[in-house]
C-alpha atoms as a PDB file:
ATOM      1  CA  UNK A   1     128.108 117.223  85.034  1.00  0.00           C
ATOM      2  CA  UNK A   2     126.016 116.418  81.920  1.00  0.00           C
ATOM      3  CA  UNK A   3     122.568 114.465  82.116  1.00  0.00           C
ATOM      4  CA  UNK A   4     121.768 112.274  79.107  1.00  0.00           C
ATOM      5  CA  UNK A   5     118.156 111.036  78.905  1.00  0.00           C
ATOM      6  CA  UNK A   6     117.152 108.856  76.349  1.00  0.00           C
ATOM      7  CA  UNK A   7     113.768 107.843  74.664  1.00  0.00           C
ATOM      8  CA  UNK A   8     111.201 106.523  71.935  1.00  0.00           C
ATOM      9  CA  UNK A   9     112.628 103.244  71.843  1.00  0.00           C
ATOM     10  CA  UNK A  10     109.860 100.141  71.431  1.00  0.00           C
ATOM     11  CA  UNK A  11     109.012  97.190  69.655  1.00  0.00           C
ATOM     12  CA  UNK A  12     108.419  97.517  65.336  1.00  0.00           C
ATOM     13  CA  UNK A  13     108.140  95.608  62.547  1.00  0.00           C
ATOM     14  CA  UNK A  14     111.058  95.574  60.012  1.00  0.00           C
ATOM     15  CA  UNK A  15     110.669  98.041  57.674  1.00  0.00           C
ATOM     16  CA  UNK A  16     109.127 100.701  60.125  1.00  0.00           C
ATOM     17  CA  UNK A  17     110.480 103.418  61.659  1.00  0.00           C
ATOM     18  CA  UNK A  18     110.823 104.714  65.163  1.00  0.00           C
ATOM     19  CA  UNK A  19     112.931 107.985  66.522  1.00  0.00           C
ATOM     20  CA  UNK A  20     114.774 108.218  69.506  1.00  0.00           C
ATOM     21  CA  UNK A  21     115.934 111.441  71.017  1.00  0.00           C
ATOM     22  CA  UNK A  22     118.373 112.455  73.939  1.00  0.00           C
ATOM     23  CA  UNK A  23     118.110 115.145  76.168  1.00  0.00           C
ATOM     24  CA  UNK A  24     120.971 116.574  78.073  1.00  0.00           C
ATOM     25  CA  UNK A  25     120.737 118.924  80.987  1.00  0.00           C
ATOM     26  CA  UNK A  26     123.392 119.845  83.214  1.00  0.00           C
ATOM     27  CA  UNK A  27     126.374 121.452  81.920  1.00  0.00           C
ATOM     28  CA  UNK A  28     125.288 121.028  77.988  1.00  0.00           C
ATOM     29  CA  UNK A  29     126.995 123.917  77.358  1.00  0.00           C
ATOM     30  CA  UNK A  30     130.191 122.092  77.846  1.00  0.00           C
ATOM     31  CA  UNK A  31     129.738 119.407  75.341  1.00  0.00           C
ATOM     32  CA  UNK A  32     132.002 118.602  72.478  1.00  0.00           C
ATOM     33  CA  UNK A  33     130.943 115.542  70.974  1.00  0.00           C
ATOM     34  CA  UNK A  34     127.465 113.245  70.936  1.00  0.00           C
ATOM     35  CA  UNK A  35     126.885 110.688  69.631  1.00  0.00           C
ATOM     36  CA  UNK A  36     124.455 107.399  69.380  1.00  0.00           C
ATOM     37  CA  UNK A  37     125.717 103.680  70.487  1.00  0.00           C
ATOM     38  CA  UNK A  38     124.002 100.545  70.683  1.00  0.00           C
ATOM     39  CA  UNK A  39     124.432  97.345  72.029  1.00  0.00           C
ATOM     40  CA  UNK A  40     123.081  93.708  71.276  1.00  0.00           C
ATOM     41  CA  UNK A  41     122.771  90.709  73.770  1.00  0.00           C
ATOM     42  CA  UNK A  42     126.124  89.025  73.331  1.00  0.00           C
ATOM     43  CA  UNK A  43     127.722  91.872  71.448  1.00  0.00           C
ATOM     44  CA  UNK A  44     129.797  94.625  72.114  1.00  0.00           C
ATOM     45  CA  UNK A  45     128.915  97.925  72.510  1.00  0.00           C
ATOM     46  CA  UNK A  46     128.858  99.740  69.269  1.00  0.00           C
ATOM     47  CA  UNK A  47     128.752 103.099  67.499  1.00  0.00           C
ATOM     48  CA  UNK A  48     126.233 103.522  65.065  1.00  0.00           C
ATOM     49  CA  UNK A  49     125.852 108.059  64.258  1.00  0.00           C
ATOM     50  CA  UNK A  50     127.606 110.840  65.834  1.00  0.00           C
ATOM     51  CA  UNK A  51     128.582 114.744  65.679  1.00  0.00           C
ATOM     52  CA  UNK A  52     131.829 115.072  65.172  1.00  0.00           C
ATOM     53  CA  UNK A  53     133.229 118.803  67.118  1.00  0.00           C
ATOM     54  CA  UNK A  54     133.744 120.378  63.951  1.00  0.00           C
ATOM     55  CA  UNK A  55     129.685 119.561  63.471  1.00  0.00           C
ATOM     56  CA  UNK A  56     130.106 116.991  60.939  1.00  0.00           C
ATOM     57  CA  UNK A  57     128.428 113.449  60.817  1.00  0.00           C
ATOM     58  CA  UNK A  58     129.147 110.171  60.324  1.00  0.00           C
ATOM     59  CA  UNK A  59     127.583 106.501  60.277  1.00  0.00           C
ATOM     60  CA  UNK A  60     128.498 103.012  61.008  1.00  0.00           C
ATOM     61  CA  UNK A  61     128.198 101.162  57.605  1.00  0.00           C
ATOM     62  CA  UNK A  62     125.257  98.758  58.733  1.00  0.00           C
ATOM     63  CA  UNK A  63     122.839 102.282  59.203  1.00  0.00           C
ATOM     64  CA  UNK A  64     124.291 105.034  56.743  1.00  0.00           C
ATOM     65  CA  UNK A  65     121.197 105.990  54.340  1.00  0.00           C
ATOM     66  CA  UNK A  66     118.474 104.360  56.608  1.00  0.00           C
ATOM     67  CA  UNK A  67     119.991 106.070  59.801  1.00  0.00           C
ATOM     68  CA  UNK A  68     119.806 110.025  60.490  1.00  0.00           C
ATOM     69  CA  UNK A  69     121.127 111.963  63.294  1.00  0.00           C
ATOM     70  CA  UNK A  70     120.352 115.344  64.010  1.00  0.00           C
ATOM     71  CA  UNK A  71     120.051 118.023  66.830  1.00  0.00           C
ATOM     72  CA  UNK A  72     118.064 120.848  68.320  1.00  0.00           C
ATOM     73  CA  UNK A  73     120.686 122.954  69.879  1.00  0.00           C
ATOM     74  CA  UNK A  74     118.170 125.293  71.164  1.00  0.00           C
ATOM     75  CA  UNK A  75     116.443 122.484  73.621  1.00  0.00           C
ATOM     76  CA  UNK A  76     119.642 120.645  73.720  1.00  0.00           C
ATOM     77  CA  UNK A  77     118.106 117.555  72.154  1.00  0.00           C
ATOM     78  CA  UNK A  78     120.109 114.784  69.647  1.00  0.00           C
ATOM     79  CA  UNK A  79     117.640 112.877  67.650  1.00  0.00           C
ATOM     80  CA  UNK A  80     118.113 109.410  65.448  1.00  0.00           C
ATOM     81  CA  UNK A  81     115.622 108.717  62.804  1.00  0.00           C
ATOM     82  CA  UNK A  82     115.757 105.148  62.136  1.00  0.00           C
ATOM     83  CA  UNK A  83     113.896 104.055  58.467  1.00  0.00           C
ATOM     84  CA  UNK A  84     113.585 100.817  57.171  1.00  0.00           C
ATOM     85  CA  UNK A  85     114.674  98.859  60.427  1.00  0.00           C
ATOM     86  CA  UNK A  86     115.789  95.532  60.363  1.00  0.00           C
ATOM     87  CA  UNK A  87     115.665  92.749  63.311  1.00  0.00           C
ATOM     88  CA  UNK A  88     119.235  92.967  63.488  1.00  0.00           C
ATOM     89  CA  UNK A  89     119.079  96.521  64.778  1.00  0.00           C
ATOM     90  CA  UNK A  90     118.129  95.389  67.703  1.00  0.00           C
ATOM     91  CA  UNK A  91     119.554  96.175  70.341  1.00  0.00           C
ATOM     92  CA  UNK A  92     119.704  99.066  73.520  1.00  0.00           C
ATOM     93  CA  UNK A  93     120.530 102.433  72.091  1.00  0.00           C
ATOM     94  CA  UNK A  94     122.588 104.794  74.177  1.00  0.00           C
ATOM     95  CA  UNK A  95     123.337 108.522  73.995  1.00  0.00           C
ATOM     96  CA  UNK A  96     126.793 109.418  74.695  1.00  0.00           C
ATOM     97  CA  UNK A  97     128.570 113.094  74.824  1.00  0.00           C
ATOM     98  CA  UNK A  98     132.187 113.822  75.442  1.00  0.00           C
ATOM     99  CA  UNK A  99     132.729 117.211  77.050  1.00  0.00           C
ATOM    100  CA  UNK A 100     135.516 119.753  76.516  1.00  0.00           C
ATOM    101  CA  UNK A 101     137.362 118.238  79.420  1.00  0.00           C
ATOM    102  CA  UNK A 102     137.143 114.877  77.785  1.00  0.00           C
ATOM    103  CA  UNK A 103     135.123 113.342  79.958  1.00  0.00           C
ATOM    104  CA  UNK A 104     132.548 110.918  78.860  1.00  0.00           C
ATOM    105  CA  UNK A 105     128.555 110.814  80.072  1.00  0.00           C
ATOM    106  CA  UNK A 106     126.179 107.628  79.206  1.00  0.00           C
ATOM    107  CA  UNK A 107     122.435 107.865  79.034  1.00  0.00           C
ATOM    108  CA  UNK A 108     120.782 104.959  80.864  1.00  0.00           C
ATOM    109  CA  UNK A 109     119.446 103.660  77.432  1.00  0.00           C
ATOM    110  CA  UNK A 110     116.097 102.673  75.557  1.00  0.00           C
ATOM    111  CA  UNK A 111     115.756  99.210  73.858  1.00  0.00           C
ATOM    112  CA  UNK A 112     114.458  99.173  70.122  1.00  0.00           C
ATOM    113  CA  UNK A 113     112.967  95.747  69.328  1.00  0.00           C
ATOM    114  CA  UNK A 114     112.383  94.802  65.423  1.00  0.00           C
ATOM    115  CA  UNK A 115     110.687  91.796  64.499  1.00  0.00           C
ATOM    116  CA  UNK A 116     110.402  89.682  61.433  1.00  0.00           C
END
């Protein structure tokens, strides 16, 4: 069992910055992939940075040079720097990991809020 736990979300203006990070306890040990996913009233859940298993990264097209993830492997921690928000990044952000097994682990998520 992994835990995923989620935080700095809050409420900015566009063009600010906020960072969230994800914690995972548990079986950490066992994870393959993470990765960060967001999701907008009335949209579909969506992928926006993420660790590949090889260690690489990659970036939905909306985020790549304002968006950075990045990880403490030590403390198990995934961080995303978000710079130069916009109000449509709106949205809850969720942590997500994929073990070696395949199985899939959700944090509960943290809701960033950018206003105009």
């Amino acid at each position: 069992q992994v835990q995923l736990v989620e935080s700095g979300g809050g409420l900015v203006q566009a063009g600010g910055s906020l960072r969230l990070s994800c914690a995972a306890s548990g079986s950490a040990f066992s994870i393959n992939r993470v990765g960060w996913y967001r999701q907008a009233p009335g949209k579909q859940r969506e992928k926006v940075a993420g660790f590949t298993g090889g260690g690489n990264t990659n970036y939905a097209d909306s985020v790549k040079g304002r968006f950075t993830i990045s990880r403490d492997n030590a403390k198990n921690i995934v961080y995303l720097q978000m710079n130069s928000l916009e109000p449509e990044d709106t949205a809850v952000y969720y942590c997500n990991c994929v073990n070696m097994y395949g199985r899939n682990y959700w944090g509960q998520g943290t809701q960033v809020t950018v206003s105009s």
